[in-house]
Protein backbone atom coordinates (compact mmCIF):
# COMPACT_ATOMS: atom_id res chain seq x y z
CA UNK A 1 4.68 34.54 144.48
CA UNK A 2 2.75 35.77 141.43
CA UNK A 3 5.19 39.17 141.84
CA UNK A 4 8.40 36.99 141.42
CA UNK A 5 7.13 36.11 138.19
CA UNK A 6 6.27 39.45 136.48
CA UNK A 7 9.74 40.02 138.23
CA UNK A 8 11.26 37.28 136.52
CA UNK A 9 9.75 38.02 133.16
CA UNK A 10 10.74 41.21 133.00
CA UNK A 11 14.67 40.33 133.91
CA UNK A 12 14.39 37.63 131.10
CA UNK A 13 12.88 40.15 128.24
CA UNK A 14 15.50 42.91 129.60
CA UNK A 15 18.39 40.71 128.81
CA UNK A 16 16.76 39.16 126.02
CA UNK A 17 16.21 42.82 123.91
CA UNK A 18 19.56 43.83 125.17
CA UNK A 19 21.95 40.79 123.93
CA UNK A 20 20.31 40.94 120.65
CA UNK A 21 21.50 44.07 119.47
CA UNK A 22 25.02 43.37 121.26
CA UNK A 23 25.01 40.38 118.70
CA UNK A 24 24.03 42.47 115.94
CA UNK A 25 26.64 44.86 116.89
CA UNK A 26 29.53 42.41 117.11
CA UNK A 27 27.94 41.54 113.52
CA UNK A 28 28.21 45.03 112.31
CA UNK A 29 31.31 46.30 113.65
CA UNK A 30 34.11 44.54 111.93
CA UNK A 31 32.92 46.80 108.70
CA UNK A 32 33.00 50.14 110.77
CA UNK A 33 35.23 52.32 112.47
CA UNK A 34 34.36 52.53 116.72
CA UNK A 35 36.02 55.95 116.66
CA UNK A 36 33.92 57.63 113.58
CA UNK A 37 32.07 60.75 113.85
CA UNK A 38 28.76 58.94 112.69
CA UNK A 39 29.21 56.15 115.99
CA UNK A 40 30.06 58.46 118.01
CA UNK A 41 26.86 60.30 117.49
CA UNK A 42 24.83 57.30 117.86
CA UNK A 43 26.58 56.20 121.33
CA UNK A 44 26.02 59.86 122.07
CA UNK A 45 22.25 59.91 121.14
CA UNK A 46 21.70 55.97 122.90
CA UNK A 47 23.24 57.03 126.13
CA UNK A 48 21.30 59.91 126.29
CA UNK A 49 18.05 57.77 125.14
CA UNK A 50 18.98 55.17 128.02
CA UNK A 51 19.21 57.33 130.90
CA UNK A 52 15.96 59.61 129.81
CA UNK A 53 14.13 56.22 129.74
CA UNK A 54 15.49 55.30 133.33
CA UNK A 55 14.86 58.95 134.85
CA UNK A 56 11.04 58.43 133.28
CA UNK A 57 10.64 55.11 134.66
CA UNK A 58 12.03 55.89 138.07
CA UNK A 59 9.61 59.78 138.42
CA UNK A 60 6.84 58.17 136.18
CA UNK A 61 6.38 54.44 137.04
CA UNK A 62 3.21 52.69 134.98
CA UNK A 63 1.42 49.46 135.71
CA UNK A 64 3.33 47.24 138.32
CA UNK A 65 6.09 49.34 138.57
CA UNK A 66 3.79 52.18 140.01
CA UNK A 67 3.17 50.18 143.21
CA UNK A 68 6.72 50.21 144.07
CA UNK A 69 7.76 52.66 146.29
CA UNK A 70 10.11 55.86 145.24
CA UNK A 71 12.54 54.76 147.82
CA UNK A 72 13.15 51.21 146.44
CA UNK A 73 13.40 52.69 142.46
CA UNK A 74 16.46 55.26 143.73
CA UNK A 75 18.24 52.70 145.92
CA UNK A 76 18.32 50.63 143.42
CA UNK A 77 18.84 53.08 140.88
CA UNK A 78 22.00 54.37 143.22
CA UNK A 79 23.57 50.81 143.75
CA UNK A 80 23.48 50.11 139.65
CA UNK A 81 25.37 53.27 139.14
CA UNK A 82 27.65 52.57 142.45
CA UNK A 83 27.88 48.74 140.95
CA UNK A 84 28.64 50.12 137.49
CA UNK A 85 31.52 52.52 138.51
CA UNK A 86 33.15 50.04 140.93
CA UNK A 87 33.06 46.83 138.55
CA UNK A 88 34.70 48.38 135.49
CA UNK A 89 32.13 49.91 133.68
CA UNK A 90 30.48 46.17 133.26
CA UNK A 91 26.47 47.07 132.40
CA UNK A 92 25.62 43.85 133.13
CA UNK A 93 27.15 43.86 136.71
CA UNK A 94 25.66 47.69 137.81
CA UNK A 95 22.00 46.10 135.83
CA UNK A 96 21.85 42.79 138.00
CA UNK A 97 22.82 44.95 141.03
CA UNK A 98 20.41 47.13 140.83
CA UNK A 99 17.43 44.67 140.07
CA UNK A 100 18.71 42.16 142.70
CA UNK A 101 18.78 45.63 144.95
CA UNK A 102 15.27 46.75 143.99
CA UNK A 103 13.50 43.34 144.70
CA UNK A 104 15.21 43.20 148.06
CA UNK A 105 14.33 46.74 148.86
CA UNK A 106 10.99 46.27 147.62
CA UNK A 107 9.61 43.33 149.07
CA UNK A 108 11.54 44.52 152.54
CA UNK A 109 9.31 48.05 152.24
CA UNK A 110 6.08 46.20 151.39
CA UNK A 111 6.43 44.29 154.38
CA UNK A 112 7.12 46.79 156.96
């Protein structure tokens, strides 16, 4: 039980760092141009940022995440991307799939 709540505090602080610089954005972006050299740098640069943080956590794990096993972190990692692709490009569809996927593959590994 203890595991559902680091689990559960680390969906909430996810989603919690995540929304507010979507609501600074939707602040910001009346004043700018989406299709600017200068944004599309910085979407360039925070993609790239993004999925260098995910490969690190994923071949790298520290503190609880290190228990997990490899098999659980791609599975999941494979069912975000899958989820992504399939559900229009919605982050926070291919995100929810692949935490909802790593719990279930996780607690189903530790058990066997």
């Amino acid at each position: 039980m203890k595991e559902l709540g680091v689990y559960g505090a680390m969906l909430v602080a996810g989603f919690a760092v995540t929304y507010v610089w979507r609501f600074l954005a939707v602040l910001a972006i009346g004043r700018l141009d989406a299709e600017s050299d200068l944004l599309l740098w910085v979407r360039a640069v925070a993609t790239a940022l993004v999925a260098a943080l995910v490969m690190r956590i994923v071949t790298a794990p520290a503190g609880l995440l290190a228990e997990a096993s490899l098999p659980a972190m791609l599975g999941a990692l494979a069912v975000g991307v899958a989820a992504f692709q399939f559900a229009g490009k919605r982050v926070e569809i291919g995100t929810g799939a692949a935490i909802v996927s790593f719990f279930l593959a996780d607690l189903i590994l530790k058990s066997l």
